[in-house]
Protein backbone atom coordinates (compact mmCIF):
# COMPACT_ATOMS: atom_id res chain seq x y z
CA UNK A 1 3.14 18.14 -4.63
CA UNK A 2 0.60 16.94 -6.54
CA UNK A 3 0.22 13.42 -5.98
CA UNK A 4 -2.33 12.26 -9.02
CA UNK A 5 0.56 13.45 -11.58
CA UNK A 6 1.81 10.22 -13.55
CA UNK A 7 5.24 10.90 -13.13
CA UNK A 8 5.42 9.93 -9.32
CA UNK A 9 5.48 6.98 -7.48
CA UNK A 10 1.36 6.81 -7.37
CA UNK A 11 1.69 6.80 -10.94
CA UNK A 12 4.77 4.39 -11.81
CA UNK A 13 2.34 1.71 -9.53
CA UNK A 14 -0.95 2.40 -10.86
CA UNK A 15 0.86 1.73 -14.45
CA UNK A 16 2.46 -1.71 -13.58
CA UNK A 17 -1.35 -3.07 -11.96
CA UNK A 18 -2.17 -1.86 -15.32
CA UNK A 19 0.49 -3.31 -17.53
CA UNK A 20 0.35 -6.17 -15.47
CA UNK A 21 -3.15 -6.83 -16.24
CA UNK A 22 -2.53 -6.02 -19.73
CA UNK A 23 -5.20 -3.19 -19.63
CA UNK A 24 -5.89 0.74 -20.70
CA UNK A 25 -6.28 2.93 -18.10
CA UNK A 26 -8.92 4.74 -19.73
CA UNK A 27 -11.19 1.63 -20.82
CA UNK A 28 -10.96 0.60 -17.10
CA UNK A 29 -10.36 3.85 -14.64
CA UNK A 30 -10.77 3.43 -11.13
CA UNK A 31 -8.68 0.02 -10.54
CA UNK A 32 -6.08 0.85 -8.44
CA UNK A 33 -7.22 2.75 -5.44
CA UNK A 34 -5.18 4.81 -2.90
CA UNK A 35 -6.67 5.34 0.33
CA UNK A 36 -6.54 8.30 2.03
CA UNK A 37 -3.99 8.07 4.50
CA UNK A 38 -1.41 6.06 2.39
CA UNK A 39 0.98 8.58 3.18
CA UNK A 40 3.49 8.71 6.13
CA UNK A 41 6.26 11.29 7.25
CA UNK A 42 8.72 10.29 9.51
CA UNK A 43 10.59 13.53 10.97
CA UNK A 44 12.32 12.40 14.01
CA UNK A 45 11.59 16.24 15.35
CA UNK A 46 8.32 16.14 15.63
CA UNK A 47 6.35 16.00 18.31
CA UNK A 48 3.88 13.31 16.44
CA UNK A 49 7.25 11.00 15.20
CA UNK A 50 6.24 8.17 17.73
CA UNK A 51 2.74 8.19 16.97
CA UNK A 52 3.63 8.72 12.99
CA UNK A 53 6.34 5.61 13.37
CA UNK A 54 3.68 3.48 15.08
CA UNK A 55 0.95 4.28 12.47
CA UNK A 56 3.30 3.20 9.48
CA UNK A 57 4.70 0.08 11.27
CA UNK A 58 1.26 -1.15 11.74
CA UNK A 59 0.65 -0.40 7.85
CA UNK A 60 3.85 -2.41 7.14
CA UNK A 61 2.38 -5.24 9.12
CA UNK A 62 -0.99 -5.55 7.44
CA UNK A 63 0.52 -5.46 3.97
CA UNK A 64 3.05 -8.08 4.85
CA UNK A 65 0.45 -10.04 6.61
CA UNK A 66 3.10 -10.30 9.42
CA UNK A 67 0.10 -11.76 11.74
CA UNK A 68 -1.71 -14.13 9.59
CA UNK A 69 1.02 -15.49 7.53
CA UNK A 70 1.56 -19.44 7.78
CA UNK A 71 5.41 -20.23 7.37
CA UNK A 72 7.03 -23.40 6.65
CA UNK A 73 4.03 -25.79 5.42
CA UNK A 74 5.32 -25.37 1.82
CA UNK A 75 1.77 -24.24 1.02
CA UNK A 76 0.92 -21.28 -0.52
CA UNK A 77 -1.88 -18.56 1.62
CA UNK A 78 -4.50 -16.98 -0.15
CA UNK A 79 -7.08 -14.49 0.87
CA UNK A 80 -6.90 -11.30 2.72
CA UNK A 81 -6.56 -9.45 5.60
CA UNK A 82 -9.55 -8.52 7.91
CA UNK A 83 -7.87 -6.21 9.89
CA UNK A 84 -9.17 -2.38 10.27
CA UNK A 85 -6.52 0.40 9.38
């Protein structure tokens, strides 16, 4: 699978930052940046699923800001995550 093909997932996400920013991908290339590792499989048969489980879960967690979030103030949170993936 090639995974820099437009018609995937990658693709559908890197065109909504740019729609959403009301840009051309060619005037500005290089905006939207996938690490990596930003790909997980989960096969409950391997040998790796626990580790593989734990590595996405704690992906999950720094994109929903799980630890750093302040709830219930009624103010909004800016800024960004310092944690190390």
């Amino acid at each position: 699978v090639d995974y820099d093909q437009d018609d995937n997932l990658r693709g559908m996400i890197t065109g909504a930052w740019y729609s959403a920013l009301r840009l051309e991908r060619d005037d500005h290339p290089g905006l939207v940046h996938f690490p990596e590792n930003c790909k997980y499989v989960l096969d409950t048969n391997s040998t790796d699923f626990q580790q593989n489980y734990q590595a996405l879960l704690t992906r999950l967690d720094y994109l929903t800001k799980v630890e750093s979030k302040v709830f219930g103030e009624g103010d909004r949170n800016f800024g960004c995550s310092q944690i190390e993936l």
